[in-house]
PDB file of N, CA and C in Angstrom:
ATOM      1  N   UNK A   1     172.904  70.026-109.219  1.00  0.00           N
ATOM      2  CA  UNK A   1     173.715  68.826-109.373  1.00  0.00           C
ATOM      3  C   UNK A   1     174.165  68.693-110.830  1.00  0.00           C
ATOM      4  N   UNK A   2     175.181  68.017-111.005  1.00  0.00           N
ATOM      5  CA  UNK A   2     175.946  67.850-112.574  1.00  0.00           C
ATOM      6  C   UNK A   2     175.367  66.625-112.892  1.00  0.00           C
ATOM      7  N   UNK A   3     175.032  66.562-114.412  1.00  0.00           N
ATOM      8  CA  UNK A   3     174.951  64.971-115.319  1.00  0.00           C
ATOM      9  C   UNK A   3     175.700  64.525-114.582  1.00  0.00           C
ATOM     10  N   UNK A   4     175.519  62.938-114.593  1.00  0.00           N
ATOM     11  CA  UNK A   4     176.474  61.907-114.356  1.00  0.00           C
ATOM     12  C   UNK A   4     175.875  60.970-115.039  1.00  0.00           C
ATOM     13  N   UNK A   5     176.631  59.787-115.327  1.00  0.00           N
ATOM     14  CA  UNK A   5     176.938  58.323-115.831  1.00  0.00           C
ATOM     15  C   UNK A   5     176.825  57.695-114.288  1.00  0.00           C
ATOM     16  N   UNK A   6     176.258  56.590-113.671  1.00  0.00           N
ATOM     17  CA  UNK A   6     176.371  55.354-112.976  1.00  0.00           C
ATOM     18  C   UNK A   6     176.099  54.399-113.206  1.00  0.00           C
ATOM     19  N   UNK A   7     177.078  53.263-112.607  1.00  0.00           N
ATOM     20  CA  UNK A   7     176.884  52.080-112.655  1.00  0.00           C
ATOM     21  C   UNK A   7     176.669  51.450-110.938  1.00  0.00           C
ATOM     22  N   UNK A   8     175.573  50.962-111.007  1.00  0.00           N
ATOM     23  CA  UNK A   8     174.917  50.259-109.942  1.00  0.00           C
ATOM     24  C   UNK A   8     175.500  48.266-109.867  1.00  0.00           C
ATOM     25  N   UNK A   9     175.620  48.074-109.053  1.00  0.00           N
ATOM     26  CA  UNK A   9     175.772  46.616-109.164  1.00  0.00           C
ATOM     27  C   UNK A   9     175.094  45.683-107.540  1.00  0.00           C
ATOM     28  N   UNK A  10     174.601  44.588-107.969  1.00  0.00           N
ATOM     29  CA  UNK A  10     173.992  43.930-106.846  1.00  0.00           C
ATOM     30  C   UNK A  10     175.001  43.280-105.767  1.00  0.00           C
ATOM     31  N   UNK A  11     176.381  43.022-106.420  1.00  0.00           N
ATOM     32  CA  UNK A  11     177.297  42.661-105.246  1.00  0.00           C
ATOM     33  C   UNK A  11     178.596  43.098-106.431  1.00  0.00           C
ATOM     34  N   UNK A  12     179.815  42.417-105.533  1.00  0.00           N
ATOM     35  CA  UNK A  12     181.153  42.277-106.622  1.00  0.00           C
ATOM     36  C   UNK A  12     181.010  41.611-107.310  1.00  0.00           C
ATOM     37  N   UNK A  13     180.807  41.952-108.974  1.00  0.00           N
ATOM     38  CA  UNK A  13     181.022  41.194-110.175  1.00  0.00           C
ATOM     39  C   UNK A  13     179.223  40.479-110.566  1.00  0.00           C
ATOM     40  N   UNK A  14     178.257  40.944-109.814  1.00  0.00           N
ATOM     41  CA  UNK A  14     176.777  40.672-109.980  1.00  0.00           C
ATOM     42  C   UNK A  14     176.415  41.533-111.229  1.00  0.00           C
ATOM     43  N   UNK A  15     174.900  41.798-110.873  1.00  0.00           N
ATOM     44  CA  UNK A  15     174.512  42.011-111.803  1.00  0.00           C
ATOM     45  C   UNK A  15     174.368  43.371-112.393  1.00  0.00           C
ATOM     46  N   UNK A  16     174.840  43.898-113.220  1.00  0.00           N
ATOM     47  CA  UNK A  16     175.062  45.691-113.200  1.00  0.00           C
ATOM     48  C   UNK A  16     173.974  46.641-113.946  1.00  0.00           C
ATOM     49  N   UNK A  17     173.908  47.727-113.499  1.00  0.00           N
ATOM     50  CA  UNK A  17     172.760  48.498-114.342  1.00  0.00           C
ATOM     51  C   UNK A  17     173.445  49.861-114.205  1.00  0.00           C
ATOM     52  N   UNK A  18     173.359  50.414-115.821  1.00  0.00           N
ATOM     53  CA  UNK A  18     173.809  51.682-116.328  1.00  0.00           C
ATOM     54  C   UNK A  18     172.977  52.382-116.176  1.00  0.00           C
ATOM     55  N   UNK A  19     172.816  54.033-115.470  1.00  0.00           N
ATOM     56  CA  UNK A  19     171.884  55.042-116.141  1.00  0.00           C
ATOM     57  C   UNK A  19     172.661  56.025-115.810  1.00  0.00           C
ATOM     58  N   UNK A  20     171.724  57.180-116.370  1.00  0.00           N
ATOM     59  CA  UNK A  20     172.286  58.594-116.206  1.00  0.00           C
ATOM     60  C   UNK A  20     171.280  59.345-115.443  1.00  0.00           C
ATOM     61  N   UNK A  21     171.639  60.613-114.733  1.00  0.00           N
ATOM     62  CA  UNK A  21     170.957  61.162-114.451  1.00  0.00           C
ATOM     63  C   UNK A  21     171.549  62.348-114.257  1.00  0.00           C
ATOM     64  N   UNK A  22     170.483  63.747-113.670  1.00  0.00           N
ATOM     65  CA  UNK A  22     170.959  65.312-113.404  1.00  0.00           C
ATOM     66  C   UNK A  22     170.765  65.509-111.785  1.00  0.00           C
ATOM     67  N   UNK A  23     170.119  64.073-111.273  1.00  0.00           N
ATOM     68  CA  UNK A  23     170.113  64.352-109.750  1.00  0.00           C
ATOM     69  C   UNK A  23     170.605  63.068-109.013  1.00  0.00           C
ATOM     70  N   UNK A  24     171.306  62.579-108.691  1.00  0.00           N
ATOM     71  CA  UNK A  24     172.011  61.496-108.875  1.00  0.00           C
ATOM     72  C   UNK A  24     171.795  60.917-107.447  1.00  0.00           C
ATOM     73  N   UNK A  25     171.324  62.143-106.107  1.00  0.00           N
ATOM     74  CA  UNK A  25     171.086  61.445-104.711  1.00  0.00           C
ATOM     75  C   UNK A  25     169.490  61.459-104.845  1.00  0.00           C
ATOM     76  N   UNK A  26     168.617  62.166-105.933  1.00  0.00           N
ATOM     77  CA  UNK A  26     167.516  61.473-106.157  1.00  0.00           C
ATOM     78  C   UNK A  26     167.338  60.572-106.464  1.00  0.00           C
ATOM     79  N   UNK A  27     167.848  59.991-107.586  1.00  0.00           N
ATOM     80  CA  UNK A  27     167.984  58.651-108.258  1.00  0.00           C
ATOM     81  C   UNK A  27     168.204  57.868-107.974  1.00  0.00           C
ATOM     82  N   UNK A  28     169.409  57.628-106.627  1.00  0.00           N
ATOM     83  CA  UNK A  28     169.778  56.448-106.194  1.00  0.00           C
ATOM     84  C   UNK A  28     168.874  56.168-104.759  1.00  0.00           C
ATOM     85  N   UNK A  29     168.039  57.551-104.661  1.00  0.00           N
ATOM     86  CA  UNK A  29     166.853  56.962-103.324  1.00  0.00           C
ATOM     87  C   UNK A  29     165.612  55.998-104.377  1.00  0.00           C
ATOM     88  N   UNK A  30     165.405  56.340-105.481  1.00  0.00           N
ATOM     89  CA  UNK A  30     164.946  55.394-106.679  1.00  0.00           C
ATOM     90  C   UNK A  30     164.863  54.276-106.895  1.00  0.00           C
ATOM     91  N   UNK A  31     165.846  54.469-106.494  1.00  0.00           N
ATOM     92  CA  UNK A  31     166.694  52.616-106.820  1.00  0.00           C
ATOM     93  C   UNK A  31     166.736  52.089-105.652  1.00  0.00           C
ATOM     94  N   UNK A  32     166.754  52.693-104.407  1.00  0.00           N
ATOM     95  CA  UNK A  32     167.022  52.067-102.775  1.00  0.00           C
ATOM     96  C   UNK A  32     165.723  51.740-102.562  1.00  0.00           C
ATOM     97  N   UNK A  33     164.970  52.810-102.950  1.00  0.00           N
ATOM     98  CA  UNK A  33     163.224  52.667-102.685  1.00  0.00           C
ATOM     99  C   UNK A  33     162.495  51.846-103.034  1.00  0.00           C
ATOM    100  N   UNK A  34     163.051  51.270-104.336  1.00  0.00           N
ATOM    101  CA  UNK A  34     162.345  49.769-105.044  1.00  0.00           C
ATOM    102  C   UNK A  34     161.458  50.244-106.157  1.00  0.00           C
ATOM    103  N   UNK A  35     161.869  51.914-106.845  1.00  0.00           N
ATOM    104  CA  UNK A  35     160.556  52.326-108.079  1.00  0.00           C
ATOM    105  C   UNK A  35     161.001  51.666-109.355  1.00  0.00           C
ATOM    106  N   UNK A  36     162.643  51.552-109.717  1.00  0.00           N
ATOM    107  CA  UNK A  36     162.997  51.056-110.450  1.00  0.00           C
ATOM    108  C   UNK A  36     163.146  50.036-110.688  1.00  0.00           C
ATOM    109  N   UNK A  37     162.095  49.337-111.793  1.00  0.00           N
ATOM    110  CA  UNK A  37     161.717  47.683-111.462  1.00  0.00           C
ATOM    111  C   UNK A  37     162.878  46.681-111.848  1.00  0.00           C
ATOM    112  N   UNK A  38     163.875  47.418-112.905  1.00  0.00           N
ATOM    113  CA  UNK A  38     165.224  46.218-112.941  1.00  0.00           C
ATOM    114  C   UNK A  38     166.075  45.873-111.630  1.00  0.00           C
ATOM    115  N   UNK A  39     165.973  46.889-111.015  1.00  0.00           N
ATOM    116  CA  UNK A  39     166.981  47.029-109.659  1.00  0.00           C
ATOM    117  C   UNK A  39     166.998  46.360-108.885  1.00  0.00           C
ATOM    118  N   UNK A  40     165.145  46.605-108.701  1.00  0.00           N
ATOM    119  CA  UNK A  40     164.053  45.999-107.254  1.00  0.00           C
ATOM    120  C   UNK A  40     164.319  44.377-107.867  1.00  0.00           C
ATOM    121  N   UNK A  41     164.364  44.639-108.504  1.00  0.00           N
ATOM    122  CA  UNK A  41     163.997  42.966-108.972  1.00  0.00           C
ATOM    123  C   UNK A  41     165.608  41.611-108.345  1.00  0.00           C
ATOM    124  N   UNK A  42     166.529  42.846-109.267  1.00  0.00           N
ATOM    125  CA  UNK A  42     167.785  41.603-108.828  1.00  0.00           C
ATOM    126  C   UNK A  42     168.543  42.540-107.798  1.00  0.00           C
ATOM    127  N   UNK A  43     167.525  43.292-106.858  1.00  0.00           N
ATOM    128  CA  UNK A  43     168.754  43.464-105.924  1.00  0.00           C
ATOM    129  C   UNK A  43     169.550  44.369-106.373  1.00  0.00           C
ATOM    130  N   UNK A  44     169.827  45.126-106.976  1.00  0.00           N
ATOM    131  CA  UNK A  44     170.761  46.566-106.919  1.00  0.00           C
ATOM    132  C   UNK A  44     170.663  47.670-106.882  1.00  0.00           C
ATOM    133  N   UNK A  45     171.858  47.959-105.859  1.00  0.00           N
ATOM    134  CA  UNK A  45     171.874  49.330-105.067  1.00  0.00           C
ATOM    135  C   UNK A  45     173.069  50.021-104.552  1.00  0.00           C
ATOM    136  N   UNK A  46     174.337  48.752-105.069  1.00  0.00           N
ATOM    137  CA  UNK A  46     175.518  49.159-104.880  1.00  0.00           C
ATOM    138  C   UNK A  46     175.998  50.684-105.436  1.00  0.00           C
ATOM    139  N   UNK A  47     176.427  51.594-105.729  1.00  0.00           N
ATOM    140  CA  UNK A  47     177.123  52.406-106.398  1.00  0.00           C
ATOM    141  C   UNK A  47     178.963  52.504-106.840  1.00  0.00           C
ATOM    142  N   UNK A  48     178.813  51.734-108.218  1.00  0.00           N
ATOM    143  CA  UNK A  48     180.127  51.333-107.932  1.00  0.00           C
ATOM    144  C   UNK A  48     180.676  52.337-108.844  1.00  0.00           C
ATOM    145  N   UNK A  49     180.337  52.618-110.189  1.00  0.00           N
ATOM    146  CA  UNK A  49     181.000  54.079-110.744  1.00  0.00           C
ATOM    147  C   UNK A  49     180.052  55.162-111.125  1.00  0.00           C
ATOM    148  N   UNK A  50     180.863  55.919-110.897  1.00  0.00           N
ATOM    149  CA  UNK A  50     179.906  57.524-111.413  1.00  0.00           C
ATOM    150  C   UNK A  50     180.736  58.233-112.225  1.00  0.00           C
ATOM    151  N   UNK A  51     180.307  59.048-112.792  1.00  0.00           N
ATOM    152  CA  UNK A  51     181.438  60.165-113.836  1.00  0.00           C
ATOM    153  C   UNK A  51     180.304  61.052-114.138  1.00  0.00           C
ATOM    154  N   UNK A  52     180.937  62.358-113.658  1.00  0.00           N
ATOM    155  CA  UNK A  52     179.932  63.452-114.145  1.00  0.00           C
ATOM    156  C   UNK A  52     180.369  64.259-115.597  1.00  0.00           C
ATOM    157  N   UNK A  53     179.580  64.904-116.084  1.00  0.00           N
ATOM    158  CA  UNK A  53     179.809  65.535-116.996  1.00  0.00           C
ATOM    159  C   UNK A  53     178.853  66.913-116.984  1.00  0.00           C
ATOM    160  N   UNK A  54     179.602  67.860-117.746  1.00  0.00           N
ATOM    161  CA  UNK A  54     178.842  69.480-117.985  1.00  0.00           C
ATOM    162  C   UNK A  54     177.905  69.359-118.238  1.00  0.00           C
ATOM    163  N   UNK A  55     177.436  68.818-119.535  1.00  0.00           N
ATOM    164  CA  UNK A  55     176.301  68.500-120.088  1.00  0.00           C
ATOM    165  C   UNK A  55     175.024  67.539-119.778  1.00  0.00           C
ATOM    166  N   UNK A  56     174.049  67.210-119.930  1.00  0.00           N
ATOM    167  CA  UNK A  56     173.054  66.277-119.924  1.00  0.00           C
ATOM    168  C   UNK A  56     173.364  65.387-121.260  1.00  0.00           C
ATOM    169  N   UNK A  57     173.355  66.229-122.427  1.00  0.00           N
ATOM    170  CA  UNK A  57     173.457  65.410-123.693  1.00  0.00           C
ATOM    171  C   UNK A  57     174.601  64.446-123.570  1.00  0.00           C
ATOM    172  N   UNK A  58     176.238  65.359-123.119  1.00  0.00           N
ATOM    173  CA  UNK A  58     177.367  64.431-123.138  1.00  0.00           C
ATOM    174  C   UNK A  58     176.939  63.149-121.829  1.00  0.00           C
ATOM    175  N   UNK A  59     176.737  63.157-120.971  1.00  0.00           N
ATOM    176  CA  UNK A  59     175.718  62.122-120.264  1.00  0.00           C
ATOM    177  C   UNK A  59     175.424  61.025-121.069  1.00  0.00           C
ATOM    178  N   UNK A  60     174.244  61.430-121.580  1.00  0.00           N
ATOM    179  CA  UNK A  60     173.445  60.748-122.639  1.00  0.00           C
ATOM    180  C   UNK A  60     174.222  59.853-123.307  1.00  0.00           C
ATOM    181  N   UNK A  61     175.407  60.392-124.037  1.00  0.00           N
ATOM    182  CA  UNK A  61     175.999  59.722-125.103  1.00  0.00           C
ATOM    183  C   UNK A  61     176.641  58.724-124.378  1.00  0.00           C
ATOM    184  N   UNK A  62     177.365  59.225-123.201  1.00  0.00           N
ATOM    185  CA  UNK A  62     178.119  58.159-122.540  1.00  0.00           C
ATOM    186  C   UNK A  62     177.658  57.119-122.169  1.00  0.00           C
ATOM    187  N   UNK A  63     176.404  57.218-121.694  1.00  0.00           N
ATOM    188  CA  UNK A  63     175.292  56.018-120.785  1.00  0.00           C
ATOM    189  C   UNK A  63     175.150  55.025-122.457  1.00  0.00           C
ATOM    190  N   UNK A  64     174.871  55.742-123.429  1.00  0.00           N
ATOM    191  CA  UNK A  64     174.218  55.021-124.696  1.00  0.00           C
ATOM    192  C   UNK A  64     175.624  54.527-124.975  1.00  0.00           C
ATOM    193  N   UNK A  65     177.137  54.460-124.703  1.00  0.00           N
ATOM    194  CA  UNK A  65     178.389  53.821-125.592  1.00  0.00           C
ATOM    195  C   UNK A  65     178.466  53.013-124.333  1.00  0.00           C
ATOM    196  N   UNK A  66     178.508  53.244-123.176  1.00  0.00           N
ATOM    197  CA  UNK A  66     178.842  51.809-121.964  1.00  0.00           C
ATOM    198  C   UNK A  66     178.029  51.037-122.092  1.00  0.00           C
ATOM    199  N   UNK A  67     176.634  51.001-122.196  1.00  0.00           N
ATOM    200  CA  UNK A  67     175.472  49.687-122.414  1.00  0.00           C
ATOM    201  C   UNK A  67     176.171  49.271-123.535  1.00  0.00           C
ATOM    202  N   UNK A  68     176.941  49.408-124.553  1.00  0.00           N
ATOM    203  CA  UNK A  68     177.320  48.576-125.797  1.00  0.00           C
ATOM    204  C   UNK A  68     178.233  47.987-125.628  1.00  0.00           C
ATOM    205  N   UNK A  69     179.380  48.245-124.844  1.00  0.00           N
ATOM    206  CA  UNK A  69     180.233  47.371-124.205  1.00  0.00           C
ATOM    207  C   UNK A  69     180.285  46.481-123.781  1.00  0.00           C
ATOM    208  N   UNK A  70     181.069  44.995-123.790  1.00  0.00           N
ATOM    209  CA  UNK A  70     181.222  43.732-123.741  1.00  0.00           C
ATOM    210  C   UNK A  70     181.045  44.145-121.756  1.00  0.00           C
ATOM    211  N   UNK A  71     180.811  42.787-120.960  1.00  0.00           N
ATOM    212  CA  UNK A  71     181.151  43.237-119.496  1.00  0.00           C
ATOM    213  C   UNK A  71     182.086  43.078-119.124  1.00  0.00           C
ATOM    214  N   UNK A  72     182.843  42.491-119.538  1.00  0.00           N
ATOM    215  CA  UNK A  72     184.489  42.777-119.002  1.00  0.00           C
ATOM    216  C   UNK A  72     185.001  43.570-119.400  1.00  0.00           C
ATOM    217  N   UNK A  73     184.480  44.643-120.115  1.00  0.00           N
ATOM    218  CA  UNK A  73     184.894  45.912-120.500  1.00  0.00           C
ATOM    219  C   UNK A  73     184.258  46.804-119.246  1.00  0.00           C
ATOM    220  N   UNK A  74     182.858  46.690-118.757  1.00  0.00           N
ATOM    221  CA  UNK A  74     182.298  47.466-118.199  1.00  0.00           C
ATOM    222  C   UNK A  74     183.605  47.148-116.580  1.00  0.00           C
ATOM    223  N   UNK A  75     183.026  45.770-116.548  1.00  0.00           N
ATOM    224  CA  UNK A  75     184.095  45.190-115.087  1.00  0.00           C
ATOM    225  C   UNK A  75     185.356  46.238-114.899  1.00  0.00           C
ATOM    226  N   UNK A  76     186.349  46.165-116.131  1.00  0.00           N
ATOM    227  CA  UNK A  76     187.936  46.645-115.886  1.00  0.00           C
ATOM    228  C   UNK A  76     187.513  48.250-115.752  1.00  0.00           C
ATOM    229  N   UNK A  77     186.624  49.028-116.260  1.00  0.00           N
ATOM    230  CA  UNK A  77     186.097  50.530-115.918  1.00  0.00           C
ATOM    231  C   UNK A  77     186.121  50.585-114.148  1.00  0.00           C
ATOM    232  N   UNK A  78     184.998  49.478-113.825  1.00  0.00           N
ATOM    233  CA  UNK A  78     184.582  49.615-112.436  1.00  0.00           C
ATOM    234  C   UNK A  78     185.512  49.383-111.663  1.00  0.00           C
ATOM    235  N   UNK A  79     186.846  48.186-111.859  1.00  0.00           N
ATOM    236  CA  UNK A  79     187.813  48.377-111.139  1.00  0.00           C
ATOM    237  C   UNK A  79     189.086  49.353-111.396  1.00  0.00           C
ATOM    238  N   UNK A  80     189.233  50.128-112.237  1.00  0.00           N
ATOM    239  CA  UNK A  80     190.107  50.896-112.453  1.00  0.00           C
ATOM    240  C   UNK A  80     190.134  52.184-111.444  1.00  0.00           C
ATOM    241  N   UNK A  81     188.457  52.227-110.632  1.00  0.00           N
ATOM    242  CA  UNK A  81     188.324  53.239-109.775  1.00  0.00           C
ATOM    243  C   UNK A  81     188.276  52.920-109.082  1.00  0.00           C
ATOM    244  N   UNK A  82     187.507  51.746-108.561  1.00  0.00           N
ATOM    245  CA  UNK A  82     186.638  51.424-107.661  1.00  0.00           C
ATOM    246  C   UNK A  82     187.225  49.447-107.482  1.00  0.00           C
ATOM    247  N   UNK A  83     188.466  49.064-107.400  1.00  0.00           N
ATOM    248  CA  UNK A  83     188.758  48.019-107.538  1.00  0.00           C
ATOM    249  C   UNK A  83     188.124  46.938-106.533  1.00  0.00           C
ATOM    250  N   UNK A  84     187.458  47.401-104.945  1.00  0.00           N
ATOM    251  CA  UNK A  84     186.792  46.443-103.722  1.00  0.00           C
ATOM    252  C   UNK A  84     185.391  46.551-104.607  1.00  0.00           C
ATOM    253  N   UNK A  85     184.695  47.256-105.522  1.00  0.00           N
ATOM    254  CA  UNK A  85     183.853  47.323-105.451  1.00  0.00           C
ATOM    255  C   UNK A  85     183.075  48.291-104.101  1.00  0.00           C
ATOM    256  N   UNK A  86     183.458  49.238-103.478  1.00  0.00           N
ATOM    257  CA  UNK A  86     182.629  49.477-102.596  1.00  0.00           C
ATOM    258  C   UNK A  86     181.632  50.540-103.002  1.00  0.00           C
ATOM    259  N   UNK A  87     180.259  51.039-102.527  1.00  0.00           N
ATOM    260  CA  UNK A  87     179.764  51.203-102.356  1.00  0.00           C
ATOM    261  C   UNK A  87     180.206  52.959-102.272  1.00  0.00           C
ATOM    262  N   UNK A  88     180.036  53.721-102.631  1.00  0.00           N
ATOM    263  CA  UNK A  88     180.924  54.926-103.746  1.00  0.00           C
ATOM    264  C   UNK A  88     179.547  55.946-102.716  1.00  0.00           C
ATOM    265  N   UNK A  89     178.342  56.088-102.435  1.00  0.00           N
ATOM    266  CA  UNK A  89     177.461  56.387-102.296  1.00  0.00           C
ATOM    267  C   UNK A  89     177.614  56.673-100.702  1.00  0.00           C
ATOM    268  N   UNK A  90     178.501  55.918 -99.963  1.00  0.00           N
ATOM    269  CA  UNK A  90     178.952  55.886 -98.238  1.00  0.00           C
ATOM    270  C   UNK A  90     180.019  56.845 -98.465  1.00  0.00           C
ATOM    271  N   UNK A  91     181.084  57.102 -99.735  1.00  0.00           N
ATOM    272  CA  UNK A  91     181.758  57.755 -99.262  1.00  0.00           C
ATOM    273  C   UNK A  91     181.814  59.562 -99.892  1.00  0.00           C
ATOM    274  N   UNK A  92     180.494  59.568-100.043  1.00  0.00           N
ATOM    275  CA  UNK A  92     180.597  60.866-100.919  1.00  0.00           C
ATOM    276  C   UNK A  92     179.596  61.920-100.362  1.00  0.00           C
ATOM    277  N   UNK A  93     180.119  62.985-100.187  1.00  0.00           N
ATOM    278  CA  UNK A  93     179.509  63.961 -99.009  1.00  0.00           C
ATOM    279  C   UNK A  93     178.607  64.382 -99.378  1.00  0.00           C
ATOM    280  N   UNK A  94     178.000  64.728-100.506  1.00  0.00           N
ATOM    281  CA  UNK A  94     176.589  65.347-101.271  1.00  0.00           C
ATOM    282  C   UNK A  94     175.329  64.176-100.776  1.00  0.00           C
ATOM    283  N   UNK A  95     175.628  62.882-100.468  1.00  0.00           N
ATOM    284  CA  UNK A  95     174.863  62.055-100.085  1.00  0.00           C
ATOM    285  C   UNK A  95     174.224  62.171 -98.679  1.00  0.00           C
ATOM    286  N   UNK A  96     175.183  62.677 -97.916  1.00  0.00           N
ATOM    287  CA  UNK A  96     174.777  62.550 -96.678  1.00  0.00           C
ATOM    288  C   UNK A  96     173.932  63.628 -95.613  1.00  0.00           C
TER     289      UNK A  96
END
């Protein structure tokens, strides 16, 4: 599997959580499963953006410059792809 960047969210415009990862349908059974205690806590499991990259490091950097971003910066990202907000994770074939 490739690095990626995701952003998770608890509904449209709720509460959002950035990470990265190198296995990304591991990670989000992680987050469905309830290990990750920010998630479990408010509810998120949406998958609203992803972006992969070659690297792990370039990953890295990306996950560390979007957490610094205002959220209506993060918001206009998530709708520029993903404008219903849906759930990115139903429509992507490596998942299933």
């Amino acid at each position: 599997m490739e690095p990626c960047v995701y952003i998770l969210a608890s509904k449209r415009g709720g509460t959002l959580y950035i990470g990265v990862t190198s296995n990304i349908r591991r990670r989000l059974w992680e987050h469905r499963d309830g290990r990750v205690a920010f998630t479990r806590r408010y509810s998120i499991q949406r998958l609203v953006f992803i972006e992969f990259h070659r690297r792990i490091a370039d990953a890295i950097a990306r996950e560390k410059n979007l957490k610094e971003w205002n959220r209506a910066w993060k918001i206009r990202l998530i709708e520029a792809s993903n404008r219903q907000w849906n759930d990115l994770a139903r429509t992507l074939a490596w998942l299933d």
